[in-house]
Each structure stands twice: as C-alpha cells, then as structure tokens.
PDB file of N, CA and C in Angstrom:
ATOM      1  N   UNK A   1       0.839  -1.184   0.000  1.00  0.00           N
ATOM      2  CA  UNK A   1       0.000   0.000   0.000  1.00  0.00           C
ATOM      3  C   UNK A   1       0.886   1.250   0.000  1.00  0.00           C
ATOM      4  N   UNK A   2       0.643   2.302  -0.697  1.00  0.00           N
ATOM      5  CA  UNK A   2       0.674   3.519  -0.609  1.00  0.00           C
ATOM      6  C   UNK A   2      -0.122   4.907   0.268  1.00  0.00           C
ATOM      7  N   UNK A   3       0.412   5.453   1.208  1.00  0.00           N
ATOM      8  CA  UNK A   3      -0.521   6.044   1.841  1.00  0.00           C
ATOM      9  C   UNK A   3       0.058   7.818   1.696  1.00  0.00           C
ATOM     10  N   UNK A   4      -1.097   8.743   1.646  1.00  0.00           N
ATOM     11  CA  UNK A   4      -0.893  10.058   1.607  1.00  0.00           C
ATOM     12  C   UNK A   4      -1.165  10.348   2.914  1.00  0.00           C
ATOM     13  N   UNK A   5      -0.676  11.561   3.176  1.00  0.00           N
ATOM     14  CA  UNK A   5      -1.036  11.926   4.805  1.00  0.00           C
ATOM     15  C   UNK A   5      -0.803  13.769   5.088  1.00  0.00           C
ATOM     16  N   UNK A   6      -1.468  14.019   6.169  1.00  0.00           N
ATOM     17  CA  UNK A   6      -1.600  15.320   6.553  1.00  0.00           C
ATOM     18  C   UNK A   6      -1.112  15.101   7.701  1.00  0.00           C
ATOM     19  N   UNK A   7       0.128  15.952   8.158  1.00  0.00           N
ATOM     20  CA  UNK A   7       0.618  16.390   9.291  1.00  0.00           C
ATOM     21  C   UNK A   7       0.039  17.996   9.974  1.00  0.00           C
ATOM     22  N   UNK A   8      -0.422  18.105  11.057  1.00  0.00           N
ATOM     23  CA  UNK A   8      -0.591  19.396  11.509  1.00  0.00           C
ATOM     24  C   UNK A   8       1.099  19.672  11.935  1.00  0.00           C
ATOM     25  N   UNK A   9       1.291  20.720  11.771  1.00  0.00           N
ATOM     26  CA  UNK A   9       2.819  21.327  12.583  1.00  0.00           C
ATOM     27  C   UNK A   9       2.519  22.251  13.807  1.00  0.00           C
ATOM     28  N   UNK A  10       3.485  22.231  14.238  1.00  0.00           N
ATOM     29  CA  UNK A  10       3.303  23.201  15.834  1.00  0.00           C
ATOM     30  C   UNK A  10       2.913  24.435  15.432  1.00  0.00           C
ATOM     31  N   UNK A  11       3.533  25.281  14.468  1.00  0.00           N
ATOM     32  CA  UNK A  11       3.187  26.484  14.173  1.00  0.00           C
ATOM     33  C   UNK A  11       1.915  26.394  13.426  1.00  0.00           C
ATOM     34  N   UNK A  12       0.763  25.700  13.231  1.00  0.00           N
ATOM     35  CA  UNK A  12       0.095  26.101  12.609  1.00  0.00           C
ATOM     36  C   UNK A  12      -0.699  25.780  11.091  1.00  0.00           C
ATOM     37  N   UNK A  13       0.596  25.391  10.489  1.00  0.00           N
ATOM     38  CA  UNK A  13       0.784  24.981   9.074  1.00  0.00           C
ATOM     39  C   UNK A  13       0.502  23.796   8.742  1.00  0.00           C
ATOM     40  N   UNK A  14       0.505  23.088   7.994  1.00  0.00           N
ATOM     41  CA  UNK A  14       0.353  21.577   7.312  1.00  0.00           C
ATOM     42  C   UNK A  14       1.325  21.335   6.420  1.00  0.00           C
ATOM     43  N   UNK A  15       1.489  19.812   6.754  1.00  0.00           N
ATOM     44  CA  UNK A  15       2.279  19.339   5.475  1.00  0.00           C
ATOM     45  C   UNK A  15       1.471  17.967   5.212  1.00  0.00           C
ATOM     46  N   UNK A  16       2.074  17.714   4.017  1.00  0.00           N
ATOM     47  CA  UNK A  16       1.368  16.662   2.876  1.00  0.00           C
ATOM     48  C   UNK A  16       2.313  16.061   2.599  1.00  0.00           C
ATOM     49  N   UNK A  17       2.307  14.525   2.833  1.00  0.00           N
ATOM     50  CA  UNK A  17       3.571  13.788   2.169  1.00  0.00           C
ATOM     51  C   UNK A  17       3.019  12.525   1.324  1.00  0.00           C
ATOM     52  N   UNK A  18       3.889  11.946   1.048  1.00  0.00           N
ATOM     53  CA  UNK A  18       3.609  10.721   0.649  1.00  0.00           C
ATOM     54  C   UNK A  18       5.341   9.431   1.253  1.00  0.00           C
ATOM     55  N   UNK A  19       4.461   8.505   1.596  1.00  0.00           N
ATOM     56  CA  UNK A  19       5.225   7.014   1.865  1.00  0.00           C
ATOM     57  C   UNK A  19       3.890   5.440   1.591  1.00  0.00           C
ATOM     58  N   UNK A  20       5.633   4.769   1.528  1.00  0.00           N
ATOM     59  CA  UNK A  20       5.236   3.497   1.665  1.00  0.00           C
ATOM     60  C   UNK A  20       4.641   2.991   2.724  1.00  0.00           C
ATOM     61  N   UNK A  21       5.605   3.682   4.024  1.00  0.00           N
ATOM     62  CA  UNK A  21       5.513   3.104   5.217  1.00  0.00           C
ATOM     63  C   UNK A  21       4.992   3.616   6.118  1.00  0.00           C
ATOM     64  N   UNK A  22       3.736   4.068   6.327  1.00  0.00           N
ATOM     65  CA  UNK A  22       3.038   5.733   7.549  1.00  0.00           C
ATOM     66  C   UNK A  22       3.976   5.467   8.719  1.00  0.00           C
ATOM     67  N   UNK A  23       4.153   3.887   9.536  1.00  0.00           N
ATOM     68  CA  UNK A  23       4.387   4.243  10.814  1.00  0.00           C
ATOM     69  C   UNK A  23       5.884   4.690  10.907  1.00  0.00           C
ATOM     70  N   UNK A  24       6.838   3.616   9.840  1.00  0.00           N
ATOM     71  CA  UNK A  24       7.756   4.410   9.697  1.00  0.00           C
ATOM     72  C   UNK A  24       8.555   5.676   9.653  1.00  0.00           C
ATOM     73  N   UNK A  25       7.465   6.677   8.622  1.00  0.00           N
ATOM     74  CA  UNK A  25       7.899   7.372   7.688  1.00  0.00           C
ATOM     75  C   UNK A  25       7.180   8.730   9.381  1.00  0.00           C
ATOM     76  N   UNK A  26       6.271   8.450   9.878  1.00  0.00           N
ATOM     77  CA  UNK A  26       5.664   9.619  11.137  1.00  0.00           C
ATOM     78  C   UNK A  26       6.879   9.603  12.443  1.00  0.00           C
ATOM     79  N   UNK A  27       7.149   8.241  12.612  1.00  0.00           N
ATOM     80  CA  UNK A  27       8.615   8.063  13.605  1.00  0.00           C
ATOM     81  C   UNK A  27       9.705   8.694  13.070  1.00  0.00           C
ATOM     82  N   UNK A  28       9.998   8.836  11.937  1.00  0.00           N
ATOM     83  CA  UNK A  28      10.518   9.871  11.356  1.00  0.00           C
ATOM     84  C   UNK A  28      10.487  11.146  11.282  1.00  0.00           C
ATOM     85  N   UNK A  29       8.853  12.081  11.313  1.00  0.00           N
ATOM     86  CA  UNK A  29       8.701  12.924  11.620  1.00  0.00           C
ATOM     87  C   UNK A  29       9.274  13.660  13.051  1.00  0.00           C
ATOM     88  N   UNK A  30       8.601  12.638  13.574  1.00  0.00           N
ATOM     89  CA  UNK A  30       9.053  12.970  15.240  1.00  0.00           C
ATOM     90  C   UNK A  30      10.078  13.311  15.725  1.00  0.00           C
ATOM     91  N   UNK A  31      11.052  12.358  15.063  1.00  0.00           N
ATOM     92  CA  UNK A  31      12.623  12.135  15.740  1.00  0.00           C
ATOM     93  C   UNK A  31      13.480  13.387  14.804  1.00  0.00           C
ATOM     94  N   UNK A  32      12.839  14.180  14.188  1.00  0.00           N
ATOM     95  CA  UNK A  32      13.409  14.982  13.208  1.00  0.00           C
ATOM     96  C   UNK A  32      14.465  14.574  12.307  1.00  0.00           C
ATOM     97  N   UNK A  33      14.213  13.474  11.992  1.00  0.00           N
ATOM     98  CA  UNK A  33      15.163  12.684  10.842  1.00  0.00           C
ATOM     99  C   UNK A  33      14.791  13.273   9.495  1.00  0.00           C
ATOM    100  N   UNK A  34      13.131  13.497   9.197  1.00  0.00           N
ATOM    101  CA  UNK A  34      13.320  13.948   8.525  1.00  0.00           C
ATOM    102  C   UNK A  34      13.343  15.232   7.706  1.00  0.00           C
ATOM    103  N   UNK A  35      13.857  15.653   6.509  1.00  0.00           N
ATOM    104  CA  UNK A  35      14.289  16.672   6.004  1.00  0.00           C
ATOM    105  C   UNK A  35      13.468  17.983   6.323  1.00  0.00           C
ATOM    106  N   UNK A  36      12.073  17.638   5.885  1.00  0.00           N
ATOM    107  CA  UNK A  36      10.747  18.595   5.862  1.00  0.00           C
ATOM    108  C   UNK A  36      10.289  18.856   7.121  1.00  0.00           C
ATOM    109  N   UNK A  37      10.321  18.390   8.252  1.00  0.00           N
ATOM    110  CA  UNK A  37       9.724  18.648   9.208  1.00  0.00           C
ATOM    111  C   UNK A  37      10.809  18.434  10.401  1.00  0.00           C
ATOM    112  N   UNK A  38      11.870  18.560   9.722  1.00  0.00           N
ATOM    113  CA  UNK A  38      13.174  18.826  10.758  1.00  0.00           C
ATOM    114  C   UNK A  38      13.539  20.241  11.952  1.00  0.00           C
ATOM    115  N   UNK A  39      12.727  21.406  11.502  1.00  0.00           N
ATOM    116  CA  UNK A  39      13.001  22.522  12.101  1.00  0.00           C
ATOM    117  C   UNK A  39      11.349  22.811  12.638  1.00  0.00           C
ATOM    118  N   UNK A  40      10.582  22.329  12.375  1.00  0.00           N
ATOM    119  CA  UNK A  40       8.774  22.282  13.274  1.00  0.00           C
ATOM    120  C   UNK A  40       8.611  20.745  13.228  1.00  0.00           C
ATOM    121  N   UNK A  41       8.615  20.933  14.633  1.00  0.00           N
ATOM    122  CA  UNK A  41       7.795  20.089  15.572  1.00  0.00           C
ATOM    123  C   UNK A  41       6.555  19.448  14.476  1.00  0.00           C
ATOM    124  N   UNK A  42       6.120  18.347  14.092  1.00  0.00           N
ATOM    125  CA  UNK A  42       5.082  17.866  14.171  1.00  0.00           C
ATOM    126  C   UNK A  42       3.700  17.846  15.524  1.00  0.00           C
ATOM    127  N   UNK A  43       2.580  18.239  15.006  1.00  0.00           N
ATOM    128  CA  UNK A  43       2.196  17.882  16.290  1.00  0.00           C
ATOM    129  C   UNK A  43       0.661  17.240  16.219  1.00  0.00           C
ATOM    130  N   UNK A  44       0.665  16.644  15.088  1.00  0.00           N
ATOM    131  CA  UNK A  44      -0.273  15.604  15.134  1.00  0.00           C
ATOM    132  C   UNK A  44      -0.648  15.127  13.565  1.00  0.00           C
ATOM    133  N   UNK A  45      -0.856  13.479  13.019  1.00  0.00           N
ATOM    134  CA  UNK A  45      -1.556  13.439  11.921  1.00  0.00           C
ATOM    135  C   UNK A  45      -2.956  13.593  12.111  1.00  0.00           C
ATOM    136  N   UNK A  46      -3.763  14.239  11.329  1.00  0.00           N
ATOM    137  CA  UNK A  46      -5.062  14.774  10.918  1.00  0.00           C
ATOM    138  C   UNK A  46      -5.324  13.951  10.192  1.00  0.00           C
ATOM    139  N   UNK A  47      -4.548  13.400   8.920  1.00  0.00           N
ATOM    140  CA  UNK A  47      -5.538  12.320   7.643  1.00  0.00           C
ATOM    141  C   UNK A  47      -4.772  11.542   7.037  1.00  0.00           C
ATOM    142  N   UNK A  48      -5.279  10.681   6.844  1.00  0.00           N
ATOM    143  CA  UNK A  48      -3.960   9.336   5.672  1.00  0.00           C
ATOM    144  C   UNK A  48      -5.187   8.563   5.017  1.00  0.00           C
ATOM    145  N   UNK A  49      -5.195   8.444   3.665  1.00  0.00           N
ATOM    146  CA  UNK A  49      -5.376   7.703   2.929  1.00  0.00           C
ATOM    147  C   UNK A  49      -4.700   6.987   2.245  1.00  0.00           C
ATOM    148  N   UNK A  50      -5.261   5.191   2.009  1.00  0.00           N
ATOM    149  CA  UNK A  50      -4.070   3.893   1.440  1.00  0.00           C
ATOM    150  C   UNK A  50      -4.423   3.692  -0.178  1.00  0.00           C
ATOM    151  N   UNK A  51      -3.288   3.733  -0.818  1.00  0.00           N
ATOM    152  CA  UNK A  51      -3.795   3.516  -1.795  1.00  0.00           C
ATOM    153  C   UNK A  51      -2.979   2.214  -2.691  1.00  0.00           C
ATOM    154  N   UNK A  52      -4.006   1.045  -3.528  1.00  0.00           N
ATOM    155  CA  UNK A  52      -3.047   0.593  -3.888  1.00  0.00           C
ATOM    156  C   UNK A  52      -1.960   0.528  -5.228  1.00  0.00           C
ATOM    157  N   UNK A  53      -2.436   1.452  -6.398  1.00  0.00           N
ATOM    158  CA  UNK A  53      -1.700   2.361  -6.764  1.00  0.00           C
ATOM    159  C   UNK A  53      -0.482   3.300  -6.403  1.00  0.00           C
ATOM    160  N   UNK A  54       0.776   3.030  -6.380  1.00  0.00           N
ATOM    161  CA  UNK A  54       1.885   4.473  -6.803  1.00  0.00           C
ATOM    162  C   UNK A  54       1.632   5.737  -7.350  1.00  0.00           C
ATOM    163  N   UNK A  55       1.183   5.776  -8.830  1.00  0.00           N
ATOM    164  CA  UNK A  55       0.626   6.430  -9.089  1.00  0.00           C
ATOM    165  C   UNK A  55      -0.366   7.621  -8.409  1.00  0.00           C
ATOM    166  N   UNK A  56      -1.685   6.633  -8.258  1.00  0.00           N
ATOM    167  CA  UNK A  56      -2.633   7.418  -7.991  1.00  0.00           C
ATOM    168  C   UNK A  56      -2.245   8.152  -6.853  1.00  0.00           C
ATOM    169  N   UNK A  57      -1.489   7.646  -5.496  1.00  0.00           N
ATOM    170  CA  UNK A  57      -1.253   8.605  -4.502  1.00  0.00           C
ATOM    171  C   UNK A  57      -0.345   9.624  -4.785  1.00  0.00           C
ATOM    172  N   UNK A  58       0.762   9.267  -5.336  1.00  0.00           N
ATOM    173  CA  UNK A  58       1.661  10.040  -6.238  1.00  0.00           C
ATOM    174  C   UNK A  58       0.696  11.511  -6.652  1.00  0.00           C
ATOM    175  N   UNK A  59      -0.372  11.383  -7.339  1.00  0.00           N
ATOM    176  CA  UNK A  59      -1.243  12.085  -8.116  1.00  0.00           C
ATOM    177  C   UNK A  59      -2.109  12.581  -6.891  1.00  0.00           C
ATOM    178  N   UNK A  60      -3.030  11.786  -6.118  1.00  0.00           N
ATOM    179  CA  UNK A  60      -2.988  12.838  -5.094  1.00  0.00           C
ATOM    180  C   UNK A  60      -2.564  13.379  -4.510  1.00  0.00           C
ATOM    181  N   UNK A  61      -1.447  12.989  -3.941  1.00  0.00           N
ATOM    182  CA  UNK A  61      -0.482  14.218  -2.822  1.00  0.00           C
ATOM    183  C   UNK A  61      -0.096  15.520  -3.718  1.00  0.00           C
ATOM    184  N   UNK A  62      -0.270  15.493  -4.542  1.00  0.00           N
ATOM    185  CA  UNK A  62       0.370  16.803  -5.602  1.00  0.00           C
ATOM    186  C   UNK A  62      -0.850  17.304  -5.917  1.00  0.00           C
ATOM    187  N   UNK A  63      -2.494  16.984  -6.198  1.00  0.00           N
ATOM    188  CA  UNK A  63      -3.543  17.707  -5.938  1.00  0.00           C
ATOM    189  C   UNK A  63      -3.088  18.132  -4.695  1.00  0.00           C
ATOM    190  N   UNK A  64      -3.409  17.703  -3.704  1.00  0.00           N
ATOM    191  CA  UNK A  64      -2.994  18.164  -2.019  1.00  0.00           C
ATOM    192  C   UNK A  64      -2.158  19.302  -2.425  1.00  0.00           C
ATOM    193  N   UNK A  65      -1.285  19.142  -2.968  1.00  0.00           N
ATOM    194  CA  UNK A  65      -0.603  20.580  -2.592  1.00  0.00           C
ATOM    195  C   UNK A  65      -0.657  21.868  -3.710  1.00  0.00           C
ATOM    196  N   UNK A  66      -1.371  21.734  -4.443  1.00  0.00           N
ATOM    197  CA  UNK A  66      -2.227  22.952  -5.315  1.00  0.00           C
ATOM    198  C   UNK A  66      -3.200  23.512  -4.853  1.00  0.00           C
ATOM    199  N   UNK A  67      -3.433  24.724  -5.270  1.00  0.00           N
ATOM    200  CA  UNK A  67      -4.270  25.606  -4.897  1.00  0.00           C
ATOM    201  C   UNK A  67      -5.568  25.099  -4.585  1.00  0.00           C
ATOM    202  N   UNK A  68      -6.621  24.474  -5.882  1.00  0.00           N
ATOM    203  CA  UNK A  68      -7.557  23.928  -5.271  1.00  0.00           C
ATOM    204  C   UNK A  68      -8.042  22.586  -4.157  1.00  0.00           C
ATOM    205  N   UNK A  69      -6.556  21.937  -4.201  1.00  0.00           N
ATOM    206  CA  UNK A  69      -6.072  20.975  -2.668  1.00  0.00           C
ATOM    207  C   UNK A  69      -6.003  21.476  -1.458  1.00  0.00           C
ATOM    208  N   UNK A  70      -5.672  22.863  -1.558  1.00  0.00           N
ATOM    209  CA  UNK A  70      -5.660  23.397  -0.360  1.00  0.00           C
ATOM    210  C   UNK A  70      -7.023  23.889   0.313  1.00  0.00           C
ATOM    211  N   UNK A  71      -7.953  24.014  -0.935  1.00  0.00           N
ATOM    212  CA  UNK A  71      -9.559  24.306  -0.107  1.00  0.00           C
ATOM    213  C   UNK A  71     -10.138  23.184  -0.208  1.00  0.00           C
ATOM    214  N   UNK A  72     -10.028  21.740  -1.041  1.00  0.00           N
ATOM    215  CA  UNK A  72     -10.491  20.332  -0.300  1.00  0.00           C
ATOM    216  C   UNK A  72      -9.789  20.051   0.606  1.00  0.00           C
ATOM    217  N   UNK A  73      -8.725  19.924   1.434  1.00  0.00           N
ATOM    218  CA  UNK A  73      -7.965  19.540   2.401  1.00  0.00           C
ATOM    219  C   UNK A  73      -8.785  20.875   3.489  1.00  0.00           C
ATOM    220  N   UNK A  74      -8.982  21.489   3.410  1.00  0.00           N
ATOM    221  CA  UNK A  74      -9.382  22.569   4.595  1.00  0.00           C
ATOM    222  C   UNK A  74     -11.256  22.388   4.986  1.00  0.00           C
ATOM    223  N   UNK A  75     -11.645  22.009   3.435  1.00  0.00           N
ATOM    224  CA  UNK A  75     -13.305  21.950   3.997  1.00  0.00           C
ATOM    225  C   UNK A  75     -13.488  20.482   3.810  1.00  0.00           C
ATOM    226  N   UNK A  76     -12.837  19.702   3.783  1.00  0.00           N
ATOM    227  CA  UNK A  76     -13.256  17.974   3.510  1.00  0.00           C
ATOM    228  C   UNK A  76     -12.405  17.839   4.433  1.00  0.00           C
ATOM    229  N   UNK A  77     -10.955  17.909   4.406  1.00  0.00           N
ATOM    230  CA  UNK A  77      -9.896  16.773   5.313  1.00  0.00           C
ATOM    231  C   UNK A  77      -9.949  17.126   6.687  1.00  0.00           C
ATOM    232  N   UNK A  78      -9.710  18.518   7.103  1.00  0.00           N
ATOM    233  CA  UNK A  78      -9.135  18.539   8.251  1.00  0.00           C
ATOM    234  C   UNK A  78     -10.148  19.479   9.077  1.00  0.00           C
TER     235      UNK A  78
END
C-alpha cells in the first residue's frame, strides 16, 4: 500500500507527504530525521489515505498541494 497523509505542525501549518511506510515514515517525523519537518515540531496526523496504486497517490499528494487541494484539504480533510 501507498498512503498520503496530513501532518498538523506546531506552528500552525500543514504538510502533505507521501510514503510506503506511515508508521515508519511519522517516527521519522518525530525524531526529526526527517528533512521537511526537521526545524517544526510535528504535532499531530489529521488524515492518511491507502492507496493501492503508486501512481494514484503520487497524483494525489500533488492535488494536495495545489491551490484547489488546499480548499479540499481545509473543507473535507481537516
């Protein structure tokens, strides 16, 4: 499976990623391993959807982060 996901950040903001592995790839968040969320705190996932397509999540997480992703993620996701 492929899963997309919404992180809330401490300040406020959101991020949108994509992995193979959620529990992995959020223990990662945490421990500031990784790159994107190395300098804010994570401070909670809000949404993950599995997909079994590459692709297609591929293709959603990048809606997610366009303009009109950002007003379905605000009045649908979170």
């Amino acid at each position: 499976m492929y899963y997309v996901y919404i992180l809330e950040l401490e300040n406020g903001q959101y991020y949108s990623g994509f992995t193979r592995d959620l529990k992995k790839r959020l223990i990662a968040h945490k421990n500031h391993s990784s790159p994107t969320t190395s300098r804010i705190e994570p401070k909670e996932l809000v949404f993950y959807s599995a997909f079994k397509s590459k692709q297609k999540a591929l293709d959603f997480e990048k809606y997610l982060k366009s303009s009109s992703g950002f007003a379905f993620r605000n009045k649908r996701l979170i």
